[in-house]
Structures are given as C-alpha cells and as structure tokens.
PDB file of N, CA and C in Angstrom:
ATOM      1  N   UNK A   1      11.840 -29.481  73.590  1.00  0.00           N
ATOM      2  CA  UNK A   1      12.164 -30.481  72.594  1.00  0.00           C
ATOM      3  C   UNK A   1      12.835 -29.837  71.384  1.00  0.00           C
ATOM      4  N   UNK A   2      12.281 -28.980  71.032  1.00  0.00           N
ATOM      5  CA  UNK A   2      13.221 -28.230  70.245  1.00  0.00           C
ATOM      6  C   UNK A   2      14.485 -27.990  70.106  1.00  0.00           C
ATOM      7  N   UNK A   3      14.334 -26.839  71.084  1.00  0.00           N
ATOM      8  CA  UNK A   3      16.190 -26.323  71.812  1.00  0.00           C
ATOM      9  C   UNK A   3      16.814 -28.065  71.706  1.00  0.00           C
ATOM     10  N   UNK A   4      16.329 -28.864  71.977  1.00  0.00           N
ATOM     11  CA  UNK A   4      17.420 -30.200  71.911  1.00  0.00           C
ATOM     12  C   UNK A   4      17.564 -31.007  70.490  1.00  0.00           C
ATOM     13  N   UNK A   5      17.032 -30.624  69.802  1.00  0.00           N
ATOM     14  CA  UNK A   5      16.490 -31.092  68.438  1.00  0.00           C
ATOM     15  C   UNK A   5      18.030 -29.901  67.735  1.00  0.00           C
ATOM     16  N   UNK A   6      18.086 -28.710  67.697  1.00  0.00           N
ATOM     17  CA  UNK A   6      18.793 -28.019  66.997  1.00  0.00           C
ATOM     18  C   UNK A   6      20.158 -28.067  67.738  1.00  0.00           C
ATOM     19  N   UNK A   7      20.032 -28.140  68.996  1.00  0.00           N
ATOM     20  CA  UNK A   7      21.640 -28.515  69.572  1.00  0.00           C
ATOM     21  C   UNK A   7      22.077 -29.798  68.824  1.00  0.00           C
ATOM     22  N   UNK A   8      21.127 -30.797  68.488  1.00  0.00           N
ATOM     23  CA  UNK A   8      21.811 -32.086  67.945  1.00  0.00           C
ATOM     24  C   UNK A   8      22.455 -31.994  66.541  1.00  0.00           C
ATOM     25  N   UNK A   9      21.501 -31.145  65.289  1.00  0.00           N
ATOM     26  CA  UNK A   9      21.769 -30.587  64.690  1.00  0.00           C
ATOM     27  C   UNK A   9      23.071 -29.983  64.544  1.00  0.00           C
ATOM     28  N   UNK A  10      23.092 -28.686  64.878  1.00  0.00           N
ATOM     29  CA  UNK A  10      24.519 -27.940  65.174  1.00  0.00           C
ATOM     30  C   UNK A  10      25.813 -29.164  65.783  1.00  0.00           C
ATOM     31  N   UNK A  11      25.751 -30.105  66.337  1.00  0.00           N
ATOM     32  CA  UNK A  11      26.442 -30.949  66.809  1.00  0.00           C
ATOM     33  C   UNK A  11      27.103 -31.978  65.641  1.00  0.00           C
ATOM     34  N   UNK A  12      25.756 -32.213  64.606  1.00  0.00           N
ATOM     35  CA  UNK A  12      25.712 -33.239  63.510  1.00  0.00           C
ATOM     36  C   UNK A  12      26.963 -32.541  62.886  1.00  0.00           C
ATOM     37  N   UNK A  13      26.764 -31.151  62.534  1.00  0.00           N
ATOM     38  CA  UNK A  13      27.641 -30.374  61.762  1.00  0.00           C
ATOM     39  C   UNK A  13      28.691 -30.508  61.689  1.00  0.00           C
ATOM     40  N   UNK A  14      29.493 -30.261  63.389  1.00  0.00           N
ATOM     41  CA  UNK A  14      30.560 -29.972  63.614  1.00  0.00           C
ATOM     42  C   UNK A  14      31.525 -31.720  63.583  1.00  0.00           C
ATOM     43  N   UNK A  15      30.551 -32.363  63.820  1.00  0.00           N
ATOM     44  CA  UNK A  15      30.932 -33.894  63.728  1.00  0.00           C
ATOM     45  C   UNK A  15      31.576 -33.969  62.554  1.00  0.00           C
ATOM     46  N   UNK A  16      30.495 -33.851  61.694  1.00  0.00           N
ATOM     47  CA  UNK A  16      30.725 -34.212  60.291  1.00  0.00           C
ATOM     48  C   UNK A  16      32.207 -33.118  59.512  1.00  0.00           C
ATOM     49  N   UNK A  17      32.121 -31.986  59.982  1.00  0.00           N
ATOM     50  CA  UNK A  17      33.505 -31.074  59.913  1.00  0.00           C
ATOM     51  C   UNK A  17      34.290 -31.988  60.248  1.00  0.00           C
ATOM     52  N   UNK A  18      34.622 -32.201  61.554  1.00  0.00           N
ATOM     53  CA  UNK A  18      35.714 -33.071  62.006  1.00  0.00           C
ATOM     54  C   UNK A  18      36.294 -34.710  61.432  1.00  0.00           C
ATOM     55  N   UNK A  19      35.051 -35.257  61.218  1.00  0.00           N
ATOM     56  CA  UNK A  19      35.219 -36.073  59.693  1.00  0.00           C
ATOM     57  C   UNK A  19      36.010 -35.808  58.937  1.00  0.00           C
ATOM     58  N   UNK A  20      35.394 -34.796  58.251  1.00  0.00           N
ATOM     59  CA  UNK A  20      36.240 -34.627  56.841  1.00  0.00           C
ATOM     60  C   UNK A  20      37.705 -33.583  57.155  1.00  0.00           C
ATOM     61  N   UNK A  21      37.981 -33.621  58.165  1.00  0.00           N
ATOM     62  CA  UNK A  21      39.284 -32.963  58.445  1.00  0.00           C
ATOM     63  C   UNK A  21      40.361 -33.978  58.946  1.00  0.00           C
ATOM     64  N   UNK A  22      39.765 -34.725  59.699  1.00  0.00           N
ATOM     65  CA  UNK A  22      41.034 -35.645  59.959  1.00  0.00           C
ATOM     66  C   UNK A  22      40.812 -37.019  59.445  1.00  0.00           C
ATOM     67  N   UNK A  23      39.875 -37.110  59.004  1.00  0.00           N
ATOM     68  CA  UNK A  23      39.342 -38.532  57.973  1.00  0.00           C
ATOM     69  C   UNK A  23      38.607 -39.546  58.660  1.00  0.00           C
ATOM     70  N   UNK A  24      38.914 -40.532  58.530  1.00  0.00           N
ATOM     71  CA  UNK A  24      37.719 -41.539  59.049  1.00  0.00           C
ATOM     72  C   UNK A  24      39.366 -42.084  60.788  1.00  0.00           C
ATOM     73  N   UNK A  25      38.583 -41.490  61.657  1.00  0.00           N
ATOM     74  CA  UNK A  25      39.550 -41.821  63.021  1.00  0.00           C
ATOM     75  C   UNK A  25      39.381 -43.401  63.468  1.00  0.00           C
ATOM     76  N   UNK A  26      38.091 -44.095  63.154  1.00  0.00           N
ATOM     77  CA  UNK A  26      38.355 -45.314  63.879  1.00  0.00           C
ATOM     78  C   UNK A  26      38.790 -46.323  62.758  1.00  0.00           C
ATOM     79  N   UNK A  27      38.978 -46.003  61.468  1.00  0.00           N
ATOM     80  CA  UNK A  27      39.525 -47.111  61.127  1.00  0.00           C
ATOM     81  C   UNK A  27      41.279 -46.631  60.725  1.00  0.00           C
ATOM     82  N   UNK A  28      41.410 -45.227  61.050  1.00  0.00           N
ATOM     83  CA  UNK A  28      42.761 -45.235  61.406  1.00  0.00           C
ATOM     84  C   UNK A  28      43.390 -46.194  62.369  1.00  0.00           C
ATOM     85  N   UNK A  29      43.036 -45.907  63.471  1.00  0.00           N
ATOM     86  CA  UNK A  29      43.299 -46.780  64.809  1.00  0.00           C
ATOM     87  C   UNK A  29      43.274 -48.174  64.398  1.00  0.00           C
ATOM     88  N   UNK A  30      41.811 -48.831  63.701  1.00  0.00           N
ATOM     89  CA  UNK A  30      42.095 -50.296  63.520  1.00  0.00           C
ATOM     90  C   UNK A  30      43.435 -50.457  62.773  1.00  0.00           C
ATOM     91  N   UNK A  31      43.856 -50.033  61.830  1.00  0.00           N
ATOM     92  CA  UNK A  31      44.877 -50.304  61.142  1.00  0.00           C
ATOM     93  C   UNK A  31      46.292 -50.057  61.312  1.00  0.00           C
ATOM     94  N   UNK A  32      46.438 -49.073  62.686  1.00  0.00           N
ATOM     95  CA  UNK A  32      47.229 -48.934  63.440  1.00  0.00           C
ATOM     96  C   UNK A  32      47.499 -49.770  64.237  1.00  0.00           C
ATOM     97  N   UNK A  33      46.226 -50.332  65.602  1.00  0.00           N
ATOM     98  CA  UNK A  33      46.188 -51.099  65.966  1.00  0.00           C
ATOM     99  C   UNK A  33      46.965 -52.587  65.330  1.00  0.00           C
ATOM    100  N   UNK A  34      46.219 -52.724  64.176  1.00  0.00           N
ATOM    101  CA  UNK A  34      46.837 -54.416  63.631  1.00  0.00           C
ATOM    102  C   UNK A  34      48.209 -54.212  63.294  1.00  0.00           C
ATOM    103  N   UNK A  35      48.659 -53.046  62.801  1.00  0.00           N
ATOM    104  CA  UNK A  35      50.489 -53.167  62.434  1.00  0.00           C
ATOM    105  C   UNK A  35      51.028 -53.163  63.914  1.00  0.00           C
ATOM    106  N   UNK A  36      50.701 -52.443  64.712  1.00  0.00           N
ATOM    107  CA  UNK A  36      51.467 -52.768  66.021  1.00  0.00           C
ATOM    108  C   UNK A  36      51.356 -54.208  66.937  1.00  0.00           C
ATOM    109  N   UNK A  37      50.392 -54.511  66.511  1.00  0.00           N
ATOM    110  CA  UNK A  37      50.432 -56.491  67.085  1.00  0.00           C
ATOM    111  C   UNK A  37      51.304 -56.965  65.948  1.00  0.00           C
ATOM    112  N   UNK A  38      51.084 -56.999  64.793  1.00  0.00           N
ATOM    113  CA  UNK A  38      52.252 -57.539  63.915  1.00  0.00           C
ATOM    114  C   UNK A  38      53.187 -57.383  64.518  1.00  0.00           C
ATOM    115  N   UNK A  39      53.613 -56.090  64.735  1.00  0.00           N
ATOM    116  CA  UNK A  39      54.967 -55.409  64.976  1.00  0.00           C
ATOM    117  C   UNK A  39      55.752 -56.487  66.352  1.00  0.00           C
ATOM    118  N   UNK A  40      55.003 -56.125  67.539  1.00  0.00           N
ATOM    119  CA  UNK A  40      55.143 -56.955  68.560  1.00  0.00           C
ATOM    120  C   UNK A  40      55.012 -58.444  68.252  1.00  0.00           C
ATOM    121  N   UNK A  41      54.414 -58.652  67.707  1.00  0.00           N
ATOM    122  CA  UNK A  41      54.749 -60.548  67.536  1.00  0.00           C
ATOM    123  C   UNK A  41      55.887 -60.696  66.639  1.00  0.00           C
ATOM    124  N   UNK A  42      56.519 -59.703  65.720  1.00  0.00           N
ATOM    125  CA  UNK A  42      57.584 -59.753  65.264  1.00  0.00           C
ATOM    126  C   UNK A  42      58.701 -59.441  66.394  1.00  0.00           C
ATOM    127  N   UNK A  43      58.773 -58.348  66.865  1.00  0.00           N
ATOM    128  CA  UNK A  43      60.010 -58.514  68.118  1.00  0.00           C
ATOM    129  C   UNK A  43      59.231 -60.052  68.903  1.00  0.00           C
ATOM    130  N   UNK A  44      58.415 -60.439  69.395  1.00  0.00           N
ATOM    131  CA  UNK A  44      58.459 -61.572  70.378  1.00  0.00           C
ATOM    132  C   UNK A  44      59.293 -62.616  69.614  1.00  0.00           C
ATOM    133  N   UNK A  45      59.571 -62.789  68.306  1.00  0.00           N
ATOM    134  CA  UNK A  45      60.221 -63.774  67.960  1.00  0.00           C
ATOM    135  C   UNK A  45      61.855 -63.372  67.786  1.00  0.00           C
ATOM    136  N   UNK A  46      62.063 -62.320  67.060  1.00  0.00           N
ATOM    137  CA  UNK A  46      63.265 -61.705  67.796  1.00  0.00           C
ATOM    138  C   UNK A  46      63.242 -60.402  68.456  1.00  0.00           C
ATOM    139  N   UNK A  47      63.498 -60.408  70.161  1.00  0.00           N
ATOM    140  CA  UNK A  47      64.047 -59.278  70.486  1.00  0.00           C
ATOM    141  C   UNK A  47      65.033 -58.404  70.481  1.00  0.00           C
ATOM    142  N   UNK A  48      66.125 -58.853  69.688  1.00  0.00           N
ATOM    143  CA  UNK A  48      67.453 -58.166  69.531  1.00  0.00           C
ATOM    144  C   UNK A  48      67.442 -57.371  68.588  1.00  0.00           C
ATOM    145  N   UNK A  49      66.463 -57.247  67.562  1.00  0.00           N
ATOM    146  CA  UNK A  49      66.478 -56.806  66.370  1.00  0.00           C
ATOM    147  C   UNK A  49      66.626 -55.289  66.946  1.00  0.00           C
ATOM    148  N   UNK A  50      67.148 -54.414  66.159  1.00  0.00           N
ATOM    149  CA  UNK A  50      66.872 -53.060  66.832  1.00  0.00           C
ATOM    150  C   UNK A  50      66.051 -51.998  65.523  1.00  0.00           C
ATOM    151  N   UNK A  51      66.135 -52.642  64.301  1.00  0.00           N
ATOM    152  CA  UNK A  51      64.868 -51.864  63.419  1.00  0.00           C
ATOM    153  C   UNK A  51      63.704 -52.567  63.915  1.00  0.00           C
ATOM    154  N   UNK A  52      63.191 -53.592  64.363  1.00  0.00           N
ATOM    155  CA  UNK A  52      62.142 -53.931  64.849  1.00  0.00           C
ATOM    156  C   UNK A  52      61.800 -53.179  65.816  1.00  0.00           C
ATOM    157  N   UNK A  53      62.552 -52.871  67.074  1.00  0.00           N
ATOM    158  CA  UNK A  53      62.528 -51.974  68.331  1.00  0.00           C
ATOM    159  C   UNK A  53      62.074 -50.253  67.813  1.00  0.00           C
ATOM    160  N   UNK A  54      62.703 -50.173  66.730  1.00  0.00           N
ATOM    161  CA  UNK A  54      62.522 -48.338  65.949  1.00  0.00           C
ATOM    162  C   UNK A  54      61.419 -48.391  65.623  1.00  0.00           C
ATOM    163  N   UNK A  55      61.049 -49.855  64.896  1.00  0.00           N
ATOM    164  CA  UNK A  55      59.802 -49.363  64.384  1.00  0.00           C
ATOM    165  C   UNK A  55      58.929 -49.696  65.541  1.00  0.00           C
ATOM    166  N   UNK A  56      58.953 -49.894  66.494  1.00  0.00           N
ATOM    167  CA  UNK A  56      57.631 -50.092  67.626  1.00  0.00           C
ATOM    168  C   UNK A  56      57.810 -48.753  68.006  1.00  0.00           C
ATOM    169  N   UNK A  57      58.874 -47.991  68.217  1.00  0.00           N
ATOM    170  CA  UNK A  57      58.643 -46.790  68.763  1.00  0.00           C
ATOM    171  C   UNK A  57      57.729 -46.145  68.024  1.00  0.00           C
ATOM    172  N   UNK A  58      57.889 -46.125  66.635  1.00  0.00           N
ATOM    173  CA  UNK A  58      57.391 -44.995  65.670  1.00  0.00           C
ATOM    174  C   UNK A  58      55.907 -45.460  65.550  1.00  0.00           C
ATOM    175  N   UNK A  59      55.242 -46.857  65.329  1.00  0.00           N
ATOM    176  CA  UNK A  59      54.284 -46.722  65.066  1.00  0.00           C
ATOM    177  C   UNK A  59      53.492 -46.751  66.915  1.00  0.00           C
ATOM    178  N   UNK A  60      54.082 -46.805  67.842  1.00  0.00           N
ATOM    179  CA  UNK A  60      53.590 -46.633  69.174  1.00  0.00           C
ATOM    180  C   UNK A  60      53.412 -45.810  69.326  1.00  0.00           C
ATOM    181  N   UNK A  61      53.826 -44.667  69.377  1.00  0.00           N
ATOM    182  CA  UNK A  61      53.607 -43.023  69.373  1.00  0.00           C
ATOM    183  C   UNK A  61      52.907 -42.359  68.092  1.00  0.00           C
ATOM    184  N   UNK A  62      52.742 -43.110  66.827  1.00  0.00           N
ATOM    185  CA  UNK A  62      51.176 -42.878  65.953  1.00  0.00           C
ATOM    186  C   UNK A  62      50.437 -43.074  66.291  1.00  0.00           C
ATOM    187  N   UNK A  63      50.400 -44.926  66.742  1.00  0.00           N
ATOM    188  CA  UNK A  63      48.983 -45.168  67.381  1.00  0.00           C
ATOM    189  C   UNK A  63      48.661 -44.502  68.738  1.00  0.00           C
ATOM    190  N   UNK A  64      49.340 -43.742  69.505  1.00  0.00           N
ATOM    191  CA  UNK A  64      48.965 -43.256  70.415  1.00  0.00           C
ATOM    192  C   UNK A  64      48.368 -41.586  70.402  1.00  0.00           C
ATOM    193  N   UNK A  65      48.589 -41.400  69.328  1.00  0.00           N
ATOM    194  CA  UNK A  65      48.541 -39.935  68.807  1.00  0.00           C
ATOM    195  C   UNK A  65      47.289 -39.800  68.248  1.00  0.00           C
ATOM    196  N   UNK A  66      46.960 -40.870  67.553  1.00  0.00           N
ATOM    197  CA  UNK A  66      45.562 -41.667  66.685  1.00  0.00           C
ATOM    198  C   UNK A  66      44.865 -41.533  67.137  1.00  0.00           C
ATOM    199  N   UNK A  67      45.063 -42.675  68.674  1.00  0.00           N
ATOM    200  CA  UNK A  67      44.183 -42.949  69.376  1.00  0.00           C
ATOM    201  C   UNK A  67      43.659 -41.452  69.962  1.00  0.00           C
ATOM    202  N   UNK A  68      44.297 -40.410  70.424  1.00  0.00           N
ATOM    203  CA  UNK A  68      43.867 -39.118  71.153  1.00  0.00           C
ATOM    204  C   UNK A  68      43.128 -38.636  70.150  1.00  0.00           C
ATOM    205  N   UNK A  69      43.483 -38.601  68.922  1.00  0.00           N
ATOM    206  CA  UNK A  69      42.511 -37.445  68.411  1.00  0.00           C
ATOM    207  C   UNK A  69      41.140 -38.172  67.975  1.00  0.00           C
TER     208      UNK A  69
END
C-alpha cells in the first residue's frame, strides 16, 4: 500500500509540472473546439470563401496539435 501511495504522489508531481508548462490543456481544446464549429458553420454558409477555407486549415491543425498534447 505504500509503494502505491508514493508512486501516486511522484505522479501528482509530474502532473502538476505538466500543468503549469503547457497550461490548462482541456479548456484549450474546448475553445478550440468551439472556433472550429463556428468556423465550419461559417464555410457551410459560404463555401467559396477561400479566407474561410485558410482559416479552417490553421485552426484544424491547432486543434489537432491541442488535442495531442
């Protein structure tokens, strides 16, 4: 019980490191998430636009980058 008690510990640590290094990750994503449905319900109303199309690339490959780490 121990040995599993201080692995959780040492675990808490490195969590909490990773926290404060790349910041709070899931409400990155939510807010990523919601500009890219914007984004897409903006091209669904026009698809021809082609800064609409740039910007799906750019924030598609954030939020996908987001989402990994």
């Amino acid at each position: 019980m121990f040995s599993m008690v201080s692995k959780l510990k040492s675990l808490k640590l490195l969590l909490k490191d990773l926290n404060k290094k790349q910041g709070h990750i899931i409400r990155k994503v939510d807010i990523l998430r919601k500009e890219v449905e914007i984004l897409y319900s903006a091209l669904d109303c026009d698809p021809h636009n082609s800064e609409i199309r740039d910007l799906e690339v750019v924030f598609s490959t954030t939020f996908k980058e987001a989402f990994l780490d």
